[in-house]
Protein backbone atom coordinates (compact mmCIF):
# COMPACT_ATOMS: atom_id res chain seq x y z
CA UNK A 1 144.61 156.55 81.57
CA UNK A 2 147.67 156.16 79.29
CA UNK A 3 150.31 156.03 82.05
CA UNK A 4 154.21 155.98 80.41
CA UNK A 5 157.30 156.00 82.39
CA UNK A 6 159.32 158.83 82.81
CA UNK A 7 162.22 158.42 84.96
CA UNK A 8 163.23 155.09 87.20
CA UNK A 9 165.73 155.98 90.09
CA UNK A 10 167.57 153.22 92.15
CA UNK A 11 168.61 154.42 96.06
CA UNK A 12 170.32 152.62 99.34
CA UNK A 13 169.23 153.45 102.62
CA UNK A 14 170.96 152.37 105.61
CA UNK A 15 169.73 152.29 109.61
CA UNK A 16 172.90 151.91 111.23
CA UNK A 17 171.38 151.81 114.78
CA UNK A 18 168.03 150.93 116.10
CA UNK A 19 166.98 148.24 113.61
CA UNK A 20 164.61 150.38 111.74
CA UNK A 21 163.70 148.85 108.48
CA UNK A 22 161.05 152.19 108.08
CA UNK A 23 164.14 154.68 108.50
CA UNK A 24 166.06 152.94 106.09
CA UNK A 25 163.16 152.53 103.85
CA UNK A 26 162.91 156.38 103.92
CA UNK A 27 167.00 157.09 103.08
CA UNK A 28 166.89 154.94 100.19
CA UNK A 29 163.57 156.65 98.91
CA UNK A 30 165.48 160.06 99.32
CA UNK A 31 168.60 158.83 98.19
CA UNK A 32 166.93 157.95 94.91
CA UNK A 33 165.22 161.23 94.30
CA UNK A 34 168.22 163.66 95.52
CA UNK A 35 170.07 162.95 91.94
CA UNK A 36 167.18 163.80 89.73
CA UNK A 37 165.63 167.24 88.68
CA UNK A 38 162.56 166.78 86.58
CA UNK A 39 162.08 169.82 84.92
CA UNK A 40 161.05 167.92 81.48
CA UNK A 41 158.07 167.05 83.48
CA UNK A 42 157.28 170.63 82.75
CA UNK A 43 158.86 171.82 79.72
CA UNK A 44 158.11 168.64 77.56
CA UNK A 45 155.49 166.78 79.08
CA UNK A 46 153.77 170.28 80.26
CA UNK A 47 152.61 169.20 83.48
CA UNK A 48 151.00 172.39 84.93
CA UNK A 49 151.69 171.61 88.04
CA UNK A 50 153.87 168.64 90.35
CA UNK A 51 150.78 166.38 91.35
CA UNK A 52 149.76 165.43 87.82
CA UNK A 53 153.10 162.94 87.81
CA UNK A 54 152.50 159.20 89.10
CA UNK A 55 155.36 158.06 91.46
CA UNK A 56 155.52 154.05 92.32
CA UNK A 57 157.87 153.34 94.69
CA UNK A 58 159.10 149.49 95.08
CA UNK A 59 161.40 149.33 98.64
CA UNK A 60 163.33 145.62 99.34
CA UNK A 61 163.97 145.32 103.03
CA UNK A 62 164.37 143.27 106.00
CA UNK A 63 161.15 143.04 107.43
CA UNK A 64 158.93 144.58 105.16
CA UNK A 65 155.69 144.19 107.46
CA UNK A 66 157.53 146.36 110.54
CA UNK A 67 157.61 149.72 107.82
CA UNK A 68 155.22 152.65 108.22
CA UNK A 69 154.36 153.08 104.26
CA UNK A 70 153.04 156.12 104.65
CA UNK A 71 156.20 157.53 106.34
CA UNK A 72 158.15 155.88 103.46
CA UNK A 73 155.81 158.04 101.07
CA UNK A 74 156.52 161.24 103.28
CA UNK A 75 159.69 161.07 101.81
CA UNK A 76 158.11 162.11 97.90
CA UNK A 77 157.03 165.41 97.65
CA UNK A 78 154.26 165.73 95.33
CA UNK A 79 152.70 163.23 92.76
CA UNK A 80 150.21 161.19 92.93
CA UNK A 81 151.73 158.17 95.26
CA UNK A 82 151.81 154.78 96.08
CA UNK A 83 154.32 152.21 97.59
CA UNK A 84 155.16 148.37 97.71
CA UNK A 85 157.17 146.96 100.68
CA UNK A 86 158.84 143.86 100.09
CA UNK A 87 161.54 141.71 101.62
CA UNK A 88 165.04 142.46 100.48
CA UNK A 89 168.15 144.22 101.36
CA UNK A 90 170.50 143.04 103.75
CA UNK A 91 171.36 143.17 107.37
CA UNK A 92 174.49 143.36 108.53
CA UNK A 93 177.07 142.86 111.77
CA UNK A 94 178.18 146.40 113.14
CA UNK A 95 178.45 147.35 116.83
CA UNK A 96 175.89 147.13 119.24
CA UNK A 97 175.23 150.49 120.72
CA UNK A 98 172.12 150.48 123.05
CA UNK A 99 172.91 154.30 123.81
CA UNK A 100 172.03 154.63 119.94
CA UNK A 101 168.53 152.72 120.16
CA UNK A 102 170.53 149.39 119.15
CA UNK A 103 168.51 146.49 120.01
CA UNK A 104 170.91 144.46 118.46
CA UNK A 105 174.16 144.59 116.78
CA UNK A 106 172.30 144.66 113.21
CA UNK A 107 172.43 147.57 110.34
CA UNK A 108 169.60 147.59 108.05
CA UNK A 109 169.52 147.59 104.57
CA UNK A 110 166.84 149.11 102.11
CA UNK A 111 167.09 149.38 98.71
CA UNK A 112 163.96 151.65 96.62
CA UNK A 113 162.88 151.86 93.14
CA UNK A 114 161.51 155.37 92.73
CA UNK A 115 159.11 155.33 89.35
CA UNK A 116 157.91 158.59 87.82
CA UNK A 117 154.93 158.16 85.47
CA UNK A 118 153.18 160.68 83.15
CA UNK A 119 149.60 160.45 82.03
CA UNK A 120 149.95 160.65 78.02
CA UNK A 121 146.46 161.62 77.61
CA UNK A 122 147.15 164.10 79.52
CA UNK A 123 150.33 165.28 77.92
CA UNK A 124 148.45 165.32 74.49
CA UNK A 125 145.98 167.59 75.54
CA UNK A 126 148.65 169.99 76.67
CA UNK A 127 150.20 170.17 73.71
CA UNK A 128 147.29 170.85 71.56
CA UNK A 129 146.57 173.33 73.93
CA UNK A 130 149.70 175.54 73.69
């Protein structure tokens, strides 16, 4: 496998009530895909279809061991998917809200690297193809 990067996307998530480092996790994974449209994934790499990408996804947050990875990756579409939790991001004061699911009077951080590969033998062979 001859795996080259395609596109790197940086997003923020934020819990603002219940602690959640998973939930926050997930916003910054969306946040970072919701401001790209990979069409050249079809058109010049000539991926037939969305599942031939690779997507790596690197989230920094407090408490990494408390988040559900596989919600985290419910948050990608398609591709072919894996994820590293680590700690990072940043908790700050707010207002403690228990009506909210506030255990605390905490916001949660996350910050995600979103990483879309492409498979260059693969591309190749599409080209020679067409």
């Amino acid at each position: 496998m001859n795996l080259r990067k395609y596109i790197v996307e940086i997003g923020m998530g934020i819990d603002q009530h219940g602690q959640d480092s998973t939930n926050a996790a997930q916003k910054a994974v969306k946040d970072a895909i919701s401001r790209s449209c990979l069409c050249g994934l079809f058109e010049i790499a000539k991926l037939s279809e969305a599942n031939q990408m690779f997507v790596e996804v690197l989230v920094a947050c407090p408490n990494p061991g408390t988040v559900n990875e596989g919600k985290v990756l419910q948050a990608i579409p398609f591709g072919r998917k894996q994820v590293k939790v680590i700690e990072g991001g940043m908790i700050a004061k707010s207002i403690y809200q228990p009506e909210l699911g506030d255990t605390s009077d905490e916001v949660f951080v996350a910050n995600a690297a979103v990483t879309v590969s492409v498979d260059m033998d693969e591309v190749l062979e599409a080209w020679k193809a067409s």
